[in-house]
PDB file of N, CA and C in Angstrom:
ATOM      1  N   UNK A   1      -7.689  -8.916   3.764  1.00  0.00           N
ATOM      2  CA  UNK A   1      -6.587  -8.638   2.855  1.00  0.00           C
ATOM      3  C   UNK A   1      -5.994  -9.941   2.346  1.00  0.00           C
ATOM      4  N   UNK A   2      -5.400  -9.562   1.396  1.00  0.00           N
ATOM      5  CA  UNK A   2      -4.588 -10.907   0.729  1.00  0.00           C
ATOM      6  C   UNK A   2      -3.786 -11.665   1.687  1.00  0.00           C
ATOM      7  N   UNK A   3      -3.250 -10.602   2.350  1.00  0.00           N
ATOM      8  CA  UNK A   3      -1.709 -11.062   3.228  1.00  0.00           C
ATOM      9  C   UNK A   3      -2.766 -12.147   4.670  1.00  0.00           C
ATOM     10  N   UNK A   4      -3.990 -12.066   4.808  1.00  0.00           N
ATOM     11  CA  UNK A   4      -4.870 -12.934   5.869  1.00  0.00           C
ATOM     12  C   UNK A   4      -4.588 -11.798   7.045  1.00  0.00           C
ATOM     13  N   UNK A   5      -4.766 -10.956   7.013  1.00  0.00           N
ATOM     14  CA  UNK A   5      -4.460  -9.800   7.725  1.00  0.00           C
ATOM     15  C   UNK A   5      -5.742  -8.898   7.797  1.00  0.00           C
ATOM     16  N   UNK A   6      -6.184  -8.146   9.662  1.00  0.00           N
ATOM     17  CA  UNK A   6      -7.419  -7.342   9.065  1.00  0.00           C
ATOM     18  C   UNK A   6      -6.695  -5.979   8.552  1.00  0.00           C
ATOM     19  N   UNK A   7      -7.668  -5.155   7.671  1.00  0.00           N
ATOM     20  CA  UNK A   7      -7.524  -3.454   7.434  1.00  0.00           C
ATOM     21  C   UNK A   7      -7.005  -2.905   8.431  1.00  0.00           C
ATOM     22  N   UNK A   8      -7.637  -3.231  10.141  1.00  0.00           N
ATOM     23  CA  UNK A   8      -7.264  -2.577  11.170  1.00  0.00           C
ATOM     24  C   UNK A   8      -5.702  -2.748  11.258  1.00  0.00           C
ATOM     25  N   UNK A   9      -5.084  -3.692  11.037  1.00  0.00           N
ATOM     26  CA  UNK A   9      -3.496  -3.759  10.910  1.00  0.00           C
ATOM     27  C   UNK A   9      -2.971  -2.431  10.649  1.00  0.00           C
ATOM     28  N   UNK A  10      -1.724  -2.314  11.583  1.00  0.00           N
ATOM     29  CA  UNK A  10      -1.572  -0.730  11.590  1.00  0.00           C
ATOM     30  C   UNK A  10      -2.202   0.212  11.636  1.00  0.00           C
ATOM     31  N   UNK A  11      -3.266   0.202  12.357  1.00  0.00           N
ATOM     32  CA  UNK A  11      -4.244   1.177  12.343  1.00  0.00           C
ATOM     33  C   UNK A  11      -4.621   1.744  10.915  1.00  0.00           C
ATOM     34  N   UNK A  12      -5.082   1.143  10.448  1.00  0.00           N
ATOM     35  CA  UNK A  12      -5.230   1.037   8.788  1.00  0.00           C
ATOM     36  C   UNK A  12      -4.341   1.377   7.794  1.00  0.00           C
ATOM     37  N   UNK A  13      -3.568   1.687   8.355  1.00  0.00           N
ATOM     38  CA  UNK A  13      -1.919   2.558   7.292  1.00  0.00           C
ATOM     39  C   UNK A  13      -1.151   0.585   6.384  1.00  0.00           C
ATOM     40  N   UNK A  14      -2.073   0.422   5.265  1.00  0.00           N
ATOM     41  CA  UNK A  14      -0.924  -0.248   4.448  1.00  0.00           C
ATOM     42  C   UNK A  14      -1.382   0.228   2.536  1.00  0.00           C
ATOM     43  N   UNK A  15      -1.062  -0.451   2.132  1.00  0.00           N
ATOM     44  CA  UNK A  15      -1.450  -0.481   0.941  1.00  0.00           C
ATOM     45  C   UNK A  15      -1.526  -1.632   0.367  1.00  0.00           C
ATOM     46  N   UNK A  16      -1.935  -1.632  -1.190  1.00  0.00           N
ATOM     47  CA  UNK A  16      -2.262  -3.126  -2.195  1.00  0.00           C
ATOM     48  C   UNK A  16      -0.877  -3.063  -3.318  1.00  0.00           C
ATOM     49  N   UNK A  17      -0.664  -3.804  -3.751  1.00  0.00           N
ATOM     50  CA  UNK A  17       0.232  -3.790  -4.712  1.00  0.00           C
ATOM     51  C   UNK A  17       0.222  -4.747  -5.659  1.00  0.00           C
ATOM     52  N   UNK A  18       0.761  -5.033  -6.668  1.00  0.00           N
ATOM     53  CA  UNK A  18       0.612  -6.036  -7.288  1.00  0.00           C
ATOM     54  C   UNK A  18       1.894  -7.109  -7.133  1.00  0.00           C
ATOM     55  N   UNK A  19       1.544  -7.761  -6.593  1.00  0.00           N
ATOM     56  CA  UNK A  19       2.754  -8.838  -5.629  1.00  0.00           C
ATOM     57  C   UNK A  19       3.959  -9.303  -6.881  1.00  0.00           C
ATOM     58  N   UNK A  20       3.402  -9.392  -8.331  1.00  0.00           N
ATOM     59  CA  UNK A  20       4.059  -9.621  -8.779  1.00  0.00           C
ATOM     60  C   UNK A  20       6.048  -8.743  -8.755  1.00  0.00           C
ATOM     61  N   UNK A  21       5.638  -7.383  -8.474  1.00  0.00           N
ATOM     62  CA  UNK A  21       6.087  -6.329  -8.679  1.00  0.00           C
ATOM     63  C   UNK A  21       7.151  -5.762  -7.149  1.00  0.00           C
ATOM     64  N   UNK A  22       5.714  -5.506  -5.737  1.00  0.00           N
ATOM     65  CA  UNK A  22       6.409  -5.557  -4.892  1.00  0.00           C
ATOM     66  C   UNK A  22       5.596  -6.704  -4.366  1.00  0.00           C
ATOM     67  N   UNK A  23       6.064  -7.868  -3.444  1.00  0.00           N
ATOM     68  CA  UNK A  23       5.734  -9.059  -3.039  1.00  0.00           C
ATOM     69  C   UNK A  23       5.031  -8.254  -1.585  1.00  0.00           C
ATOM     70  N   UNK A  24       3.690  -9.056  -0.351  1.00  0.00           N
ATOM     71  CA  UNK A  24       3.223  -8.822   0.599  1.00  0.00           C
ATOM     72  C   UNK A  24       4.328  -8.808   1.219  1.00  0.00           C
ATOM     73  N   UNK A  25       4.071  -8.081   2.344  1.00  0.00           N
ATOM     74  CA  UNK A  25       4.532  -7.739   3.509  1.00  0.00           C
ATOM     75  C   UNK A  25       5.876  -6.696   3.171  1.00  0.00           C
ATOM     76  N   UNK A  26       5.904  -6.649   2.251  1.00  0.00           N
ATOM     77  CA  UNK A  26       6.716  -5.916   2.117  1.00  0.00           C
ATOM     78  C   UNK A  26       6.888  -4.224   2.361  1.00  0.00           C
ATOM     79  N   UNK A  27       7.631  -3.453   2.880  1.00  0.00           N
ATOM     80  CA  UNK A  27       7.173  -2.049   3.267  1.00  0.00           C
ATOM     81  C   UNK A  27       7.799  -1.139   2.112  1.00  0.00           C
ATOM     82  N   UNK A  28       6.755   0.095   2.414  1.00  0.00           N
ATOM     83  CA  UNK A  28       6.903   1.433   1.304  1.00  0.00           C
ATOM     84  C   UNK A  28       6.546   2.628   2.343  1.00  0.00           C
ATOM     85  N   UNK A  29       6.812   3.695   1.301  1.00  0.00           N
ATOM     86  CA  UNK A  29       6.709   5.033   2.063  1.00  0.00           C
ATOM     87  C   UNK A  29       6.252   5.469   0.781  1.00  0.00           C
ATOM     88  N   UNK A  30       5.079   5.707   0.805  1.00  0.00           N
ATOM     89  CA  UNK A  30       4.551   6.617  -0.115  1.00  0.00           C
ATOM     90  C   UNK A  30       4.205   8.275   0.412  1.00  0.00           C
ATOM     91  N   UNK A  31       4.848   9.317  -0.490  1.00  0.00           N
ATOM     92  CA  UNK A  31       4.918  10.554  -0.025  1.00  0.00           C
ATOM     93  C   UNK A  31       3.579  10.750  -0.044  1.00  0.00           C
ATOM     94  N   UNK A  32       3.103  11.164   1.178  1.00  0.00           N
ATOM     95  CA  UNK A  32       2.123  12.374   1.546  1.00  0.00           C
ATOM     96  C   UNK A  32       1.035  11.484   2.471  1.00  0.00           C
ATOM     97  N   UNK A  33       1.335  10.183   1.904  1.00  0.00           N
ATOM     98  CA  UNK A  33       0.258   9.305   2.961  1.00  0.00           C
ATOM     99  C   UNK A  33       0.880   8.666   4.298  1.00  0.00           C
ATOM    100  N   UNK A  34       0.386   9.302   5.259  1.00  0.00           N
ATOM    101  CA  UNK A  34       0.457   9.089   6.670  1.00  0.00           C
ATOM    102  C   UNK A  34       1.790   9.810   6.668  1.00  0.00           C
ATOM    103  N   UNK A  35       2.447  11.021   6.266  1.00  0.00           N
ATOM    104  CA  UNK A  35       3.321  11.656   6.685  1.00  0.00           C
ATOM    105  C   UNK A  35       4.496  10.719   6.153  1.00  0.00           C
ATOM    106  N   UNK A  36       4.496  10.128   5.254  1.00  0.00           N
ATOM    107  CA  UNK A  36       5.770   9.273   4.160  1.00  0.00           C
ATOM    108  C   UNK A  36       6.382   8.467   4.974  1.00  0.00           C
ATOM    109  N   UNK A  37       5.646   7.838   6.563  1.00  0.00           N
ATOM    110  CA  UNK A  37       5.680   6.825   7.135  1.00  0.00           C
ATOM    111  C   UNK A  37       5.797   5.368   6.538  1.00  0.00           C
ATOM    112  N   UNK A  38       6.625   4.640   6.296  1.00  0.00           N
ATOM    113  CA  UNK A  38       6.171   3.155   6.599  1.00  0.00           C
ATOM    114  C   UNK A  38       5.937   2.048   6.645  1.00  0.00           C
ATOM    115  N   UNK A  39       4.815   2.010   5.404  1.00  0.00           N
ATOM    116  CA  UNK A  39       3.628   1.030   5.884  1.00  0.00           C
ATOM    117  C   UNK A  39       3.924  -0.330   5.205  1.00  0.00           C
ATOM    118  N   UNK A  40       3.064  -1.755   5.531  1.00  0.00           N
ATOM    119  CA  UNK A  40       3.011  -2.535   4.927  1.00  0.00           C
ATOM    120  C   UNK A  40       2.331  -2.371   3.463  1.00  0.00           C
ATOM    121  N   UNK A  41       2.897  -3.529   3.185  1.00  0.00           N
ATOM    122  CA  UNK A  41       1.884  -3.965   1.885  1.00  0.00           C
ATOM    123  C   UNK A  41       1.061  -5.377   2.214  1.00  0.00           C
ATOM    124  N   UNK A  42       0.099  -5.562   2.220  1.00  0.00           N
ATOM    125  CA  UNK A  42      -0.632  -6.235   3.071  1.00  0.00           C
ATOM    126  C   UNK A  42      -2.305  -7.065   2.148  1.00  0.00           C
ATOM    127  N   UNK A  43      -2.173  -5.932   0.673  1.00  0.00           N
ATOM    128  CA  UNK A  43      -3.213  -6.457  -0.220  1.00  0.00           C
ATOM    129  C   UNK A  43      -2.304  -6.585  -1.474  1.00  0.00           C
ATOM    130  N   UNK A  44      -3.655  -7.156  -2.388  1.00  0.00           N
ATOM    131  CA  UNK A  44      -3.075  -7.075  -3.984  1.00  0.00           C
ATOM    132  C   UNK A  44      -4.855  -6.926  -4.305  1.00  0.00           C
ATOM    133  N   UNK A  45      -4.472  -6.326  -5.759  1.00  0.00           N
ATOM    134  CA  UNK A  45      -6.165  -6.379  -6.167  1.00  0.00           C
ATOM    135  C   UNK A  45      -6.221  -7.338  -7.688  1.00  0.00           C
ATOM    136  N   UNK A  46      -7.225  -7.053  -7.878  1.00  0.00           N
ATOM    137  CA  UNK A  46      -7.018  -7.630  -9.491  1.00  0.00           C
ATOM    138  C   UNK A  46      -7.141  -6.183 -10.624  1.00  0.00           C
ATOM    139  N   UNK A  47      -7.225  -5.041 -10.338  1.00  0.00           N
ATOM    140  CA  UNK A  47      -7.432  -3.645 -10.353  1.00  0.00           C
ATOM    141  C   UNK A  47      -5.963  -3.048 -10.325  1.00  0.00           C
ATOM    142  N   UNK A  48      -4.931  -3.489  -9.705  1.00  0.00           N
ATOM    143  CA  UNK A  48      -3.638  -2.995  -9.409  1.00  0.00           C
ATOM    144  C   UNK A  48      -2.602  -3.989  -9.931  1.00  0.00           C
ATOM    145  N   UNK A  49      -2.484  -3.898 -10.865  1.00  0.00           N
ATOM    146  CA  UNK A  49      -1.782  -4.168 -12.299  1.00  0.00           C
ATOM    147  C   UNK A  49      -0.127  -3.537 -12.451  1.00  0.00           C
ATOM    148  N   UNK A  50       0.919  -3.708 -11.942  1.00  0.00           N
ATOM    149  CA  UNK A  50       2.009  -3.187 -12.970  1.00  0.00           C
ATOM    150  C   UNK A  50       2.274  -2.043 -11.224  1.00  0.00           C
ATOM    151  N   UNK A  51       3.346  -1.178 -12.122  1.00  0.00           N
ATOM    152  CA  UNK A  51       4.019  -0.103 -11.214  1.00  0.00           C
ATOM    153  C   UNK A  51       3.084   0.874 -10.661  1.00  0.00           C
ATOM    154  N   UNK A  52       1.430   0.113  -9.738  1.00  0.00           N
ATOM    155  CA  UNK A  52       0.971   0.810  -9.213  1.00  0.00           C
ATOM    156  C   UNK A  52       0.763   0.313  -7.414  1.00  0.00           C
ATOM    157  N   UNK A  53       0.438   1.355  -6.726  1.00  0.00           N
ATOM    158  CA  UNK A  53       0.038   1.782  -5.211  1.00  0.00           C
ATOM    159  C   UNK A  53      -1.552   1.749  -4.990  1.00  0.00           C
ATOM    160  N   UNK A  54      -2.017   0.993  -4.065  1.00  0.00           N
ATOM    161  CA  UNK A  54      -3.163   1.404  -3.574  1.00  0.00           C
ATOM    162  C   UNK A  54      -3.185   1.870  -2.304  1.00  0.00           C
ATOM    163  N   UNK A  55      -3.666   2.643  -1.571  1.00  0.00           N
ATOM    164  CA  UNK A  55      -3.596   3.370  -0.183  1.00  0.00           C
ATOM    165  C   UNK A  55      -4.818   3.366   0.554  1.00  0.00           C
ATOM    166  N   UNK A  56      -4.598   2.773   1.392  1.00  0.00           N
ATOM    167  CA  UNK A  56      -6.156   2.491   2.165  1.00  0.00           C
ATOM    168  C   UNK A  56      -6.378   3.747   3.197  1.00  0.00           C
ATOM    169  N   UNK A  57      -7.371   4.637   2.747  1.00  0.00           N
ATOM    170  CA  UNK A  57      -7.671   5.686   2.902  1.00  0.00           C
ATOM    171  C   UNK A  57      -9.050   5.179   3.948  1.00  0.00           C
ATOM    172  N   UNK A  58      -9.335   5.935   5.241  1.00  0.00           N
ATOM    173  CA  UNK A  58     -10.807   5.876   6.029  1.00  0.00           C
ATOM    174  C   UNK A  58     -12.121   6.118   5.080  1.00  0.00           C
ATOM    175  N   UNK A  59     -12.021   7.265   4.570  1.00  0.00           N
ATOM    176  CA  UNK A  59     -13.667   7.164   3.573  1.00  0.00           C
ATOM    177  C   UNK A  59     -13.482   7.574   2.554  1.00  0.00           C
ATOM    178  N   UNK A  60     -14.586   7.183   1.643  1.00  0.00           N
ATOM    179  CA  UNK A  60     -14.789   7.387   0.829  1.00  0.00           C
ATOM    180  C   UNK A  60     -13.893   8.993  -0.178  1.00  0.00           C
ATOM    181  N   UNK A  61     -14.940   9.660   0.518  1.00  0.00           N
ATOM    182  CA  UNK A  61     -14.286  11.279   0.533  1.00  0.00           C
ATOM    183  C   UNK A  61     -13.110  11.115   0.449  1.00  0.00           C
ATOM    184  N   UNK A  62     -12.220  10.914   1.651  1.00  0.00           N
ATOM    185  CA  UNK A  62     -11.085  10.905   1.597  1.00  0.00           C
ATOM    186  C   UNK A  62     -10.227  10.396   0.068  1.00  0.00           C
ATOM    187  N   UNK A  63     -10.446   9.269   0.051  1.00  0.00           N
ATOM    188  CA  UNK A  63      -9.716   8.619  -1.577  1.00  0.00           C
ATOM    189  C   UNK A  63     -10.116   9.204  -2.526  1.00  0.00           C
ATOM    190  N   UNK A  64     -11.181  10.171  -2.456  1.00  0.00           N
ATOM    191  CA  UNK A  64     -11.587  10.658  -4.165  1.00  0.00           C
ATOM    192  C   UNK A  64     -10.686  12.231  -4.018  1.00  0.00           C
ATOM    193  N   UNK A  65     -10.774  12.807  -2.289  1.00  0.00           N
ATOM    194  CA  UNK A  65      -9.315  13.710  -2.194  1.00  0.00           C
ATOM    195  C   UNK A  65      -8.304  13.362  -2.580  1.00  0.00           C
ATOM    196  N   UNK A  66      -7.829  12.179  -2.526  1.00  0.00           N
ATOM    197  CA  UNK A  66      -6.340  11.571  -2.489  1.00  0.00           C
ATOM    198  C   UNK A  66      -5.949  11.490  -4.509  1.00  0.00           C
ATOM    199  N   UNK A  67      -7.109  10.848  -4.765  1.00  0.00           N
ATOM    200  CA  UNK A  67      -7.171  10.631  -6.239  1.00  0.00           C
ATOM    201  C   UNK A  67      -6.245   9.691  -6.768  1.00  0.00           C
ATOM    202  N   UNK A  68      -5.373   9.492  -7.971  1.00  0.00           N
ATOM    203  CA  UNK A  68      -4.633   8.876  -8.676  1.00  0.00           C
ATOM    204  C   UNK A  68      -3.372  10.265  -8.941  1.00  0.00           C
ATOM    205  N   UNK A  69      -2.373   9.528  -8.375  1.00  0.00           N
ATOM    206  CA  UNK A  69      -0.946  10.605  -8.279  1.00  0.00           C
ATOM    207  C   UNK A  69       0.048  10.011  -8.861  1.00  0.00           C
ATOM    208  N   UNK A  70       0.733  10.537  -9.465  1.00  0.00           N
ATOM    209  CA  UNK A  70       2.270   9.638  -9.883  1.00  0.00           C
ATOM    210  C   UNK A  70       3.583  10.234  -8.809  1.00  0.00           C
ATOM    211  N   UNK A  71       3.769   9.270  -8.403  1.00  0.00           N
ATOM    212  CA  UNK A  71       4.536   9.533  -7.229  1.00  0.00           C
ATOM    213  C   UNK A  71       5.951   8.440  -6.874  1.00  0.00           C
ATOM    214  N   UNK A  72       7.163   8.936  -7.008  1.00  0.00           N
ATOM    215  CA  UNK A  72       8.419   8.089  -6.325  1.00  0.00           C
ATOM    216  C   UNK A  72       7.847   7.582  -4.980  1.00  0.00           C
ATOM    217  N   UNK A  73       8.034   6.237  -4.914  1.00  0.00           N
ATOM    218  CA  UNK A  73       7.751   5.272  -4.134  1.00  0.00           C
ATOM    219  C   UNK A  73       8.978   4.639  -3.573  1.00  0.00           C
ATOM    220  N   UNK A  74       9.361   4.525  -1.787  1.00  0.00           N
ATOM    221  CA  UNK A  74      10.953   3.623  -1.323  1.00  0.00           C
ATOM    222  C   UNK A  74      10.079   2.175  -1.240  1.00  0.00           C
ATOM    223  N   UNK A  75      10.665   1.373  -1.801  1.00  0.00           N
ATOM    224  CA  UNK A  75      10.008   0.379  -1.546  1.00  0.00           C
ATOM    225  C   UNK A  75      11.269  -0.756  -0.697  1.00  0.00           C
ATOM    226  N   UNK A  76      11.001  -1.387   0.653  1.00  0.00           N
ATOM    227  CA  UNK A  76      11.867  -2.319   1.121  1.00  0.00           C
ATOM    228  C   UNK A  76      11.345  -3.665   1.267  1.00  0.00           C
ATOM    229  N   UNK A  77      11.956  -4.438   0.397  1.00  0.00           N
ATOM    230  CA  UNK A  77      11.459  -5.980   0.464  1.00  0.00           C
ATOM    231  C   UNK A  77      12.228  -6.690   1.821  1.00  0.00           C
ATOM    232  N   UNK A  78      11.186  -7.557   2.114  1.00  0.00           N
ATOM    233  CA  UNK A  78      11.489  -8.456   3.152  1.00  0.00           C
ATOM    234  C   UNK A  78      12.596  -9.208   2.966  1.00  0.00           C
ATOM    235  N   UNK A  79      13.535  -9.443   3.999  1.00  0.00           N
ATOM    236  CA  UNK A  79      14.544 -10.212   3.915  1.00  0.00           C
ATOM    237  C   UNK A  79      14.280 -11.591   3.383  1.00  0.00           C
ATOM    238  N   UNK A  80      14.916 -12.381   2.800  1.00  0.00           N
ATOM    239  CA  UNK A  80      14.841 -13.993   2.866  1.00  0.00           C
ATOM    240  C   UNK A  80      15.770 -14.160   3.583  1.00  0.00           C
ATOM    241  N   UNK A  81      14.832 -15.628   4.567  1.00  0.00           N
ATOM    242  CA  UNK A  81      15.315 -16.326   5.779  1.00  0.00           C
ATOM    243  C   UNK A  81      15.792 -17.723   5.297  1.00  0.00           C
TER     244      UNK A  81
END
């Protein structure tokens, strides 16, 4: 991952974002994935552009279930120290 972090982090529960937008490490709760738990943000892609979510889903199958959703997102940025 971007953040130098493996997938296994959190038992795979983070997502990608576009850092410009929400910055790494930063946490979200996206409804319906992992029970609107959570998670880090832990990637960025060059694919995830603007006011979007990526969700690291186990297989394949799974993400083409999950699909592309428009969905209210809590997003909590990391404190500055």
């Amino acid at each position: 991952t971007a953040s130098g972090l493996s997938v296994k982090t959190n038992r795979g529960r983070l997502v990608a974002t576009d850092s410009r937008i929400v910055p790494l490490h930063a946490l979200v709760s996206v409804p319906g994935y992992h029970a609107g738990t959570v998670v880090p943000v832990l990637d960025r892609g060059g694919a995830i552009k603007g006011h979007r979510v990526d969700v690291l889903l186990p297989t394949f199958d799974q993400a083409k279930d999950w699909g592309s959703r428009l969905l209210d997102v809590k997003i909590y940025e990391p404190l500055d120290e």
